[in-house]
Protein backbone atom coordinates (compact mmCIF):
# COMPACT_ATOMS: atom_id res chain seq x y z
CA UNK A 1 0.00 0.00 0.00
CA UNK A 2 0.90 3.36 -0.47
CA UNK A 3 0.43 5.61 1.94
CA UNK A 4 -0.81 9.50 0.09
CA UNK A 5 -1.57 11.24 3.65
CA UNK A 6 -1.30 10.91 7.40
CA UNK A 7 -2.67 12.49 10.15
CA UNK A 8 -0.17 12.90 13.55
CA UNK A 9 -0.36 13.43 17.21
CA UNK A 10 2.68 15.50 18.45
CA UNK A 11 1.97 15.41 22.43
CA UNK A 12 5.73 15.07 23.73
CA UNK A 13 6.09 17.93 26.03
CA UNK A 14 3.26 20.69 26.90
CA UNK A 15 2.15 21.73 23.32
CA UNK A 16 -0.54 19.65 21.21
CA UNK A 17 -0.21 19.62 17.55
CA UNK A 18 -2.30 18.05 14.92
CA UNK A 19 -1.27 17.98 11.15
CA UNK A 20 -2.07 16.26 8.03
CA UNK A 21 1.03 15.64 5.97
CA UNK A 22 1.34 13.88 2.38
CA UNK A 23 4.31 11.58 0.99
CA UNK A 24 6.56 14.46 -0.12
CA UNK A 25 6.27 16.41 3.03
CA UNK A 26 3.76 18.76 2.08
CA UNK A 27 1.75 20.24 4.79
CA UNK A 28 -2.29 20.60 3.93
CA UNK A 29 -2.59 21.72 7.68
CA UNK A 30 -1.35 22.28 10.89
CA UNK A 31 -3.36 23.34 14.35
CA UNK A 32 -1.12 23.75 17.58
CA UNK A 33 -2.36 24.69 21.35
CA UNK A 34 0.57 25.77 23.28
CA UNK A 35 -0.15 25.95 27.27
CA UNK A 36 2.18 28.63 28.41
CA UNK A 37 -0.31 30.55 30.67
CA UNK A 38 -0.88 27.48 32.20
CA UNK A 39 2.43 26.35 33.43
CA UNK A 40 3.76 30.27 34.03
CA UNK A 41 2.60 30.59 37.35
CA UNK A 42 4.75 27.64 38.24
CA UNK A 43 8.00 28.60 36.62
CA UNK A 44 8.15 25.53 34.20
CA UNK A 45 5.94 22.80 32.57
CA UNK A 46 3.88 20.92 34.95
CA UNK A 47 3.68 17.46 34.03
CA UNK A 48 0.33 16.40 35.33
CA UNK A 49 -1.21 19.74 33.93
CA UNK A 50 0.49 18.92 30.84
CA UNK A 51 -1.24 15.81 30.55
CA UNK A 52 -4.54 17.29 31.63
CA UNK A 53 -4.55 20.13 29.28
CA UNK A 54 -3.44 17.59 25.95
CA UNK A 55 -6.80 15.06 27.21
CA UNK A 56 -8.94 18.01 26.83
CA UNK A 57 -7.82 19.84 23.40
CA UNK A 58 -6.49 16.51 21.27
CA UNK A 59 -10.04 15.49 19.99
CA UNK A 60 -11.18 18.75 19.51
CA UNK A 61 -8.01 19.86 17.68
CA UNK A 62 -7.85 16.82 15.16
CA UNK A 63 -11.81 17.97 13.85
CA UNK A 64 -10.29 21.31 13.42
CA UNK A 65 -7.76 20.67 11.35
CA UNK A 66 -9.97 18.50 9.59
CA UNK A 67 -11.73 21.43 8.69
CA UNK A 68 -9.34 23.48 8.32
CA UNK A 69 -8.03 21.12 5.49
CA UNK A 70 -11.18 20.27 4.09
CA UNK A 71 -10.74 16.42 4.60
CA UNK A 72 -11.92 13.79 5.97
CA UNK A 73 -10.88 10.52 7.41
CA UNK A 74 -11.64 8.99 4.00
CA UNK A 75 -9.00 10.87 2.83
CA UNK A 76 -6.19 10.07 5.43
CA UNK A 77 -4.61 6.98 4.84
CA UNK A 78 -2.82 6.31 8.25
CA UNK A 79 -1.52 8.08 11.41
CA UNK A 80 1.37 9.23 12.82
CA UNK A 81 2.07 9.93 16.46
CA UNK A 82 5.35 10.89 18.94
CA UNK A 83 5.52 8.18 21.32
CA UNK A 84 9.39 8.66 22.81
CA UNK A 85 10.74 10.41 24.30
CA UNK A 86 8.95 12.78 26.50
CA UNK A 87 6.83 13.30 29.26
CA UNK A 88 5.29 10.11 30.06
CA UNK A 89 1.63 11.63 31.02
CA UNK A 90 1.42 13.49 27.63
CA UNK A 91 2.77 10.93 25.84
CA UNK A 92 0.10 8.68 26.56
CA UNK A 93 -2.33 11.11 25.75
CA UNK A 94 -1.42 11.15 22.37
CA UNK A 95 -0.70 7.42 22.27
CA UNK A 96 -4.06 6.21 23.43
CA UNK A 97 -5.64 8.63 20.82
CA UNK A 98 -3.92 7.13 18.27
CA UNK A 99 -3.95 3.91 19.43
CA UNK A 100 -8.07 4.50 19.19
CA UNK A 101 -8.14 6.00 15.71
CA UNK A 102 -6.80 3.42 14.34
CA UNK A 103 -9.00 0.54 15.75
CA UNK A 104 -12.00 3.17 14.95
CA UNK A 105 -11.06 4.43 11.75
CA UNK A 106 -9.34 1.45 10.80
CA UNK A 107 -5.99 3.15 10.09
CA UNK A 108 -2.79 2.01 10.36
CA UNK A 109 -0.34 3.93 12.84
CA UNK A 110 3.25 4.30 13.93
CA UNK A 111 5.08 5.41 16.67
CA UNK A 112 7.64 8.48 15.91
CA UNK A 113 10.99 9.63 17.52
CA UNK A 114 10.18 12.96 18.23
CA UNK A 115 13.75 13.84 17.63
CA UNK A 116 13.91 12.08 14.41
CA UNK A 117 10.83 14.30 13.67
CA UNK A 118 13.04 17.37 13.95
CA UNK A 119 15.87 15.92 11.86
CA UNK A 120 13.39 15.63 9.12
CA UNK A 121 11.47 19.17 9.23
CA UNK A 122 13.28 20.59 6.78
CA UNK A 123 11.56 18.26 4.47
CA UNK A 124 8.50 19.90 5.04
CA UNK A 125 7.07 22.42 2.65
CA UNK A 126 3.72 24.84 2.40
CA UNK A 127 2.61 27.66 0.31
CA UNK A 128 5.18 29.32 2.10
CA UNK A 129 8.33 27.42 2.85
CA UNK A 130 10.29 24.86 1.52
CA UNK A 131 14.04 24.08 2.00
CA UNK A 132 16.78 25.18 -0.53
CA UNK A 133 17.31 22.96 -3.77
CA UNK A 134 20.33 22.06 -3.24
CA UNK A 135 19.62 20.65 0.36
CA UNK A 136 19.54 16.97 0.30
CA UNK A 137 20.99 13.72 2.39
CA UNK A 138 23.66 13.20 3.68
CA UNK A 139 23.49 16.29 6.44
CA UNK A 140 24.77 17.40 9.85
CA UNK A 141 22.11 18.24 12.14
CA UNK A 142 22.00 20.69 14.96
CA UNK A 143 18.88 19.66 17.11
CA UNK A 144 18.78 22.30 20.21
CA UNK A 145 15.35 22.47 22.26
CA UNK A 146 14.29 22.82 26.01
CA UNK A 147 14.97 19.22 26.24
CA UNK A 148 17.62 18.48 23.87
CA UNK A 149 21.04 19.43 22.28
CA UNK A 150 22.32 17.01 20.31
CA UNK A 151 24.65 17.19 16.68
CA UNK A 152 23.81 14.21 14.22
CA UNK A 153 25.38 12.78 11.11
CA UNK A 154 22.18 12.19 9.45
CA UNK A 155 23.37 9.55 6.24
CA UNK A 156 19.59 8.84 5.00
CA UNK A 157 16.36 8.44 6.24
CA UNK A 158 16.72 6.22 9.36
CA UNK A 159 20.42 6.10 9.88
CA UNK A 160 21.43 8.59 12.44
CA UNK A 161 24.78 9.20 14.57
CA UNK A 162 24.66 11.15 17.25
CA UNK A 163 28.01 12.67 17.18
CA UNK A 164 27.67 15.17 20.32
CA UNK A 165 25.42 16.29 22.60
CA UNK A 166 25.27 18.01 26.33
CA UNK A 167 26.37 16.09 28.99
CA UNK A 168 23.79 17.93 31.22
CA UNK A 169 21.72 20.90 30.73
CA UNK A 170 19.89 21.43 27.27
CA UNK A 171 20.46 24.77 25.16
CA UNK A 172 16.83 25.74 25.49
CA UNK A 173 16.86 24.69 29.95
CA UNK A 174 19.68 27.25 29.88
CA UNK A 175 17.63 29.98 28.26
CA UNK A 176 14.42 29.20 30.28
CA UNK A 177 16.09 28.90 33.52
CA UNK A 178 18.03 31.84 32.34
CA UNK A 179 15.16 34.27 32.23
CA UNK A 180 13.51 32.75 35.54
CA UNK A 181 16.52 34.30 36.83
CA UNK A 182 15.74 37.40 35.76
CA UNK A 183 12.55 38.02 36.33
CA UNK A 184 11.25 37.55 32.63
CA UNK A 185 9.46 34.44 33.59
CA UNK A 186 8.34 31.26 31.73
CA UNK A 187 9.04 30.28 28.77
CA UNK A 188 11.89 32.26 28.28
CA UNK A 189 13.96 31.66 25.75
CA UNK A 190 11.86 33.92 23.20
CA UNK A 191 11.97 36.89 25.87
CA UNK A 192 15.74 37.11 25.98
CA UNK A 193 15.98 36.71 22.93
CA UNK A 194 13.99 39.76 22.30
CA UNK A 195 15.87 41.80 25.04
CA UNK A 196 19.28 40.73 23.45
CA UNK A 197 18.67 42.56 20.56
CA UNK A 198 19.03 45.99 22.26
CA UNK A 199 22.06 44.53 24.38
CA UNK A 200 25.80 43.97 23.99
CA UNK A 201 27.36 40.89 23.87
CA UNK A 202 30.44 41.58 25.75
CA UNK A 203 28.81 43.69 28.30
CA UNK A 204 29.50 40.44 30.92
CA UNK A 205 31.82 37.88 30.71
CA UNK A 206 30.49 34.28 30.98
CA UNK A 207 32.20 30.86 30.70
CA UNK A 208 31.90 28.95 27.37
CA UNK A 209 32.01 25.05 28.64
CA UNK A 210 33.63 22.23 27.08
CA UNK A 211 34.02 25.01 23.74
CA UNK A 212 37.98 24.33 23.36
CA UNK A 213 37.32 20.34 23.95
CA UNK A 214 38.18 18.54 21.01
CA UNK A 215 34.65 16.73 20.43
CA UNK A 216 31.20 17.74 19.95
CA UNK A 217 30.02 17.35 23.65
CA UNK A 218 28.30 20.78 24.96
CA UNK A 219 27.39 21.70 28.75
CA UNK A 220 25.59 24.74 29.85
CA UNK A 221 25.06 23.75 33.66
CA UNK A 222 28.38 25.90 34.04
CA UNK A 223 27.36 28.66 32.59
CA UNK A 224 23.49 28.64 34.37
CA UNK A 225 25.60 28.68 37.82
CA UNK A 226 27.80 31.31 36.12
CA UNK A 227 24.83 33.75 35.48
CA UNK A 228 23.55 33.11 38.82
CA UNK A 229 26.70 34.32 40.92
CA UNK A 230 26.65 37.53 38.94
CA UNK A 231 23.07 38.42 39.12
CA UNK A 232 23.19 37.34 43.09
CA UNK A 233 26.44 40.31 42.79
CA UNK A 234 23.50 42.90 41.45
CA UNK A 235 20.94 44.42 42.79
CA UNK A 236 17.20 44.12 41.47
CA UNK A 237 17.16 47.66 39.91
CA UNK A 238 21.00 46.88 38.37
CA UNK A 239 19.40 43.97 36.64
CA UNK A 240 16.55 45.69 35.31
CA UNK A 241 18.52 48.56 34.33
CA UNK A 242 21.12 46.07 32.70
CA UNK A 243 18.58 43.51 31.17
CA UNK A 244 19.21 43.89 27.87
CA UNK A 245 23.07 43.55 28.37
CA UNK A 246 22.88 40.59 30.80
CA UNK A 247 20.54 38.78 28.25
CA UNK A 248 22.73 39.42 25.26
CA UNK A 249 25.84 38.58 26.77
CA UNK A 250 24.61 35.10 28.07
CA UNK A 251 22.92 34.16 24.80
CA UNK A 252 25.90 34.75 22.63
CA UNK A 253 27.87 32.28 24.96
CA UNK A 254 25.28 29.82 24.04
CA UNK A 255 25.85 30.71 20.85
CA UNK A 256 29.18 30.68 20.48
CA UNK A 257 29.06 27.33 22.14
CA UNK A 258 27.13 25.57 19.60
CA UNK A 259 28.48 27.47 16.31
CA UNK A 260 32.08 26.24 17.50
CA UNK A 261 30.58 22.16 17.73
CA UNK A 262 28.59 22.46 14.87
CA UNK A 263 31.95 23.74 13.16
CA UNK A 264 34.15 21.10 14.58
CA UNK A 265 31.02 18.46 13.09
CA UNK A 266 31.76 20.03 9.63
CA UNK A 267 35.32 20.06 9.78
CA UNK A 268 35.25 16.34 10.67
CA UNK A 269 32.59 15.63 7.92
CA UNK A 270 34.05 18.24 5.14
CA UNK A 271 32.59 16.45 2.80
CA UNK A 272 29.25 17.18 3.38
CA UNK A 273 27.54 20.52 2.56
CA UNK A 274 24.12 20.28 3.80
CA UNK A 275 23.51 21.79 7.33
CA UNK A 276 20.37 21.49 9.54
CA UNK A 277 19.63 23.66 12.75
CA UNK A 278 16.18 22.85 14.08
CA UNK A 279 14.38 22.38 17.43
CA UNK A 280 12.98 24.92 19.54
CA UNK A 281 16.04 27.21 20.28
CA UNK A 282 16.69 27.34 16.54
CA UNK A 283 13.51 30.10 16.62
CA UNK A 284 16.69 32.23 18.14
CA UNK A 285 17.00 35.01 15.92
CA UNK A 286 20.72 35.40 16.56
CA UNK A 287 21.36 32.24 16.14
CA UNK A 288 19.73 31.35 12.96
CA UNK A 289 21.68 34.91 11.56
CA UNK A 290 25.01 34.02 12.82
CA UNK A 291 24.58 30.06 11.74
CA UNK A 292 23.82 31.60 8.07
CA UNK A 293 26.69 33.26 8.03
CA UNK A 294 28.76 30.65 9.11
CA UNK A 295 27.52 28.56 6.58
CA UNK A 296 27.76 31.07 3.93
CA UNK A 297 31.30 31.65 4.76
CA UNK A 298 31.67 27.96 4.62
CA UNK A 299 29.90 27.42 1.36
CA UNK A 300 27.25 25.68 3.44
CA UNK A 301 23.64 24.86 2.52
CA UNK A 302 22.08 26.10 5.88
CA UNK A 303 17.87 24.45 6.15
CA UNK A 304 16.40 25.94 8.97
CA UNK A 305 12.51 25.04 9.44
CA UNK A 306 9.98 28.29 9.72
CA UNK A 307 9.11 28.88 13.67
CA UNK A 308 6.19 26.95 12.83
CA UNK A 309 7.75 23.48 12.19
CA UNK A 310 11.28 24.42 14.36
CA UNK A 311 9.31 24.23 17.83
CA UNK A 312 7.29 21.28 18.82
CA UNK A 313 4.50 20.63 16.03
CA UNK A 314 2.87 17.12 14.59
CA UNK A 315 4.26 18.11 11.15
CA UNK A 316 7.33 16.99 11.37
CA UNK A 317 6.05 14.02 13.00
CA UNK A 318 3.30 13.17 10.25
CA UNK A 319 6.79 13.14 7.74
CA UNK A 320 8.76 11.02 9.35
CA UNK A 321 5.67 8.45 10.10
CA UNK A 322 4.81 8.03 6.40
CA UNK A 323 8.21 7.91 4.98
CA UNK A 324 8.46 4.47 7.66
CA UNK A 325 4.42 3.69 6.97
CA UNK A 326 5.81 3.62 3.35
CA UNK A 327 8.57 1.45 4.49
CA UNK A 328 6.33 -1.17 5.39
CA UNK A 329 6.84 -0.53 8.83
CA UNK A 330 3.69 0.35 11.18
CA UNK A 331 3.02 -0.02 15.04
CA UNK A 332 0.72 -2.75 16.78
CA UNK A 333 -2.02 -2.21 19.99
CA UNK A 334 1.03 -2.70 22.05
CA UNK A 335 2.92 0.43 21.86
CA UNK A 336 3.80 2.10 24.26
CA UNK A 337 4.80 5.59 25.31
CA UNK A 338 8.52 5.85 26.47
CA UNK A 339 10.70 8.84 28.18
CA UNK A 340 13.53 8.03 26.54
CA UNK A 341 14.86 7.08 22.47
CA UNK A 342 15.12 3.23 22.14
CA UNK A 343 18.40 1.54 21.74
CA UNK A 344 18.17 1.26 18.09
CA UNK A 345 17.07 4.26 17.08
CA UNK A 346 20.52 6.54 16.95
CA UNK A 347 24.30 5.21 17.05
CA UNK A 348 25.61 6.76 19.95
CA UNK A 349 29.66 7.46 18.47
């Protein structure tokens, strides 16, 4: 059989995404409920409120973008749906959904790797967005989220090396934890960024971990303990007056931090000349600038995904379960949702 169109489930974290995604990564639609107001009071996501919030929008959110597509389950020829890694509460959430479809609707359905779903959301494409023509396999991928930081050697669909990652602290923790710190509350990565841009980067001087270390291996816990023994050094009013500067200064270590192991990637891999950044952080503006320029410089093809497919979305999920649906591949009534990536599914170097 081959599969034409899927519907997916992305339900990994605190945001639930629906999509309906064809064979060549085409996106007919795409309806997202992110629960940020829900979780702020607390400082972070919630995990049981997380799970609470996906049980009551899911249903609701897959007739919508039904709708909003104009289709109907006639037209969908299996689903797709994140079931590792993740928070195990909204995990099952979407799971279970799926897990009904299918028997319902008499669909077939697979479980997704929602980090192989960001690998493979530059293969998406609208009205609006598609990746450069002279992106194609085999890539490096930069994968940097709240969750995860991780640099892959991406040879094909399916074969994936993980050739660095943090040892602690994800990219995106930093940034959240980061603007806690500083008053700007939760989530926080997109606030700093926006007070960055009026800052200066070497306004404060913070630590850049593991960035002289010859591998691909990133920390930020470091630098998080760094930007808390200077701010303790200030005074509330100093770090409102200095906002801008603080915030600018610690993103660009970030920054640096990951340019310099995505560089050392490419220098071990010169051969290849496609370049991925995706994941939530990769909605940085800085970032994405100064990772296009070191690509240009390099003679790089840079694909970075619009916002809309870069933070967690069922998109990207919906492409990478019909590329395996059309493998022959497809998930039985015994799946189950897991908090971490199973053994097989990247080679650790």
């Amino acid at each position: 059989m081959s599969y034409e169109k899927v519907i997916s489930i992305e339900t990994s974290c605190d945001d639930t995404s629906i999509a309906i995604v064809g064979h060549d990564g085409y996106v007919f639609g795409q309806v997202s409920a992110n629960q940020d107001l829900a979780h702020q009071p607390f400082g972070g996501v919630v995990p049981e409120i997380a799970g609470r919030n996906h049980s009551i929008k899911i249903l609701p959110l897959i007739e919508a973008c039904l709708e909003k597509t104009n289709l109907s389950w006639d037209d969908i020829d299996g689903i797709a749906v994140t079931n590792r890694p993740g928070l195990m509460g909204s995990l099952l959430v979407g799971v279970v959904t799926a897990k009904t479809l299918s028997l319902t609707k008499e669909k077939p359905y697979i479980g997704v790797n929602h980090l192989e779903g960001h690998l493979m959301a530059p293969f998406l494409k609208d009205d609006k967005f598609q990746a450069p023509e002279d992106f194609s396999y085999p890539f490096i991928g930069l994968a940097v989220s709240g969750g995860h930081s991780q640099i892959y050697l991406v040879e094909e669909f399916g074969s994936y090396k993980v050739l660095g990652q943090t040892i602690d602290d994800a990219a995106g923790e930093a940034f959240d934890k980061f603007a806690k710190m500083v008053g700007l509350g939760f989530p926080g990565g997109a606030k700093v960024d926006k007070h960055a841009k009026e800052g200066r980067v070497d306004a404060f001087s913070y630590p850049r971990p593991m960035i002289h270390e010859k591998n691909m291996n990133m920390s930020f816990s470091g630098l998080k303990a760094a930007a808390k023994r200077q701010l303790e050094k200030m005074s509330d009013k100093e770090i409102q007056t200095q906002l801008n500067d603080l915030c600018a200064s610690y993103q660009q270590a970030i920054i640096d931090v990951l340019i310099s192991k995505l560089n050392r990637a490419y220098q071990e891999h010169s051969s290849i000349k496609s370049i991925v950044l995706t994941g939530g952080v990769s909605a940085n503006s800085a970032l994405r600038f100064q990772a296009g320029e070191w690509a240009e410089k390099n003679g790089l093809t840079l694909a970075v995904p619009p916002l809309r497919y870069c933070t967690d979305n069922a998109a990207m999920i919906g492409y990478a379960g019909i590329q395996r649906l059309n493998r022959g591949e497809k998930s039985e009534q015994t799946l189950a949702p897991s908090p971490k990536v199973y053994p097989g599914d990247f080679i650790v170097r």
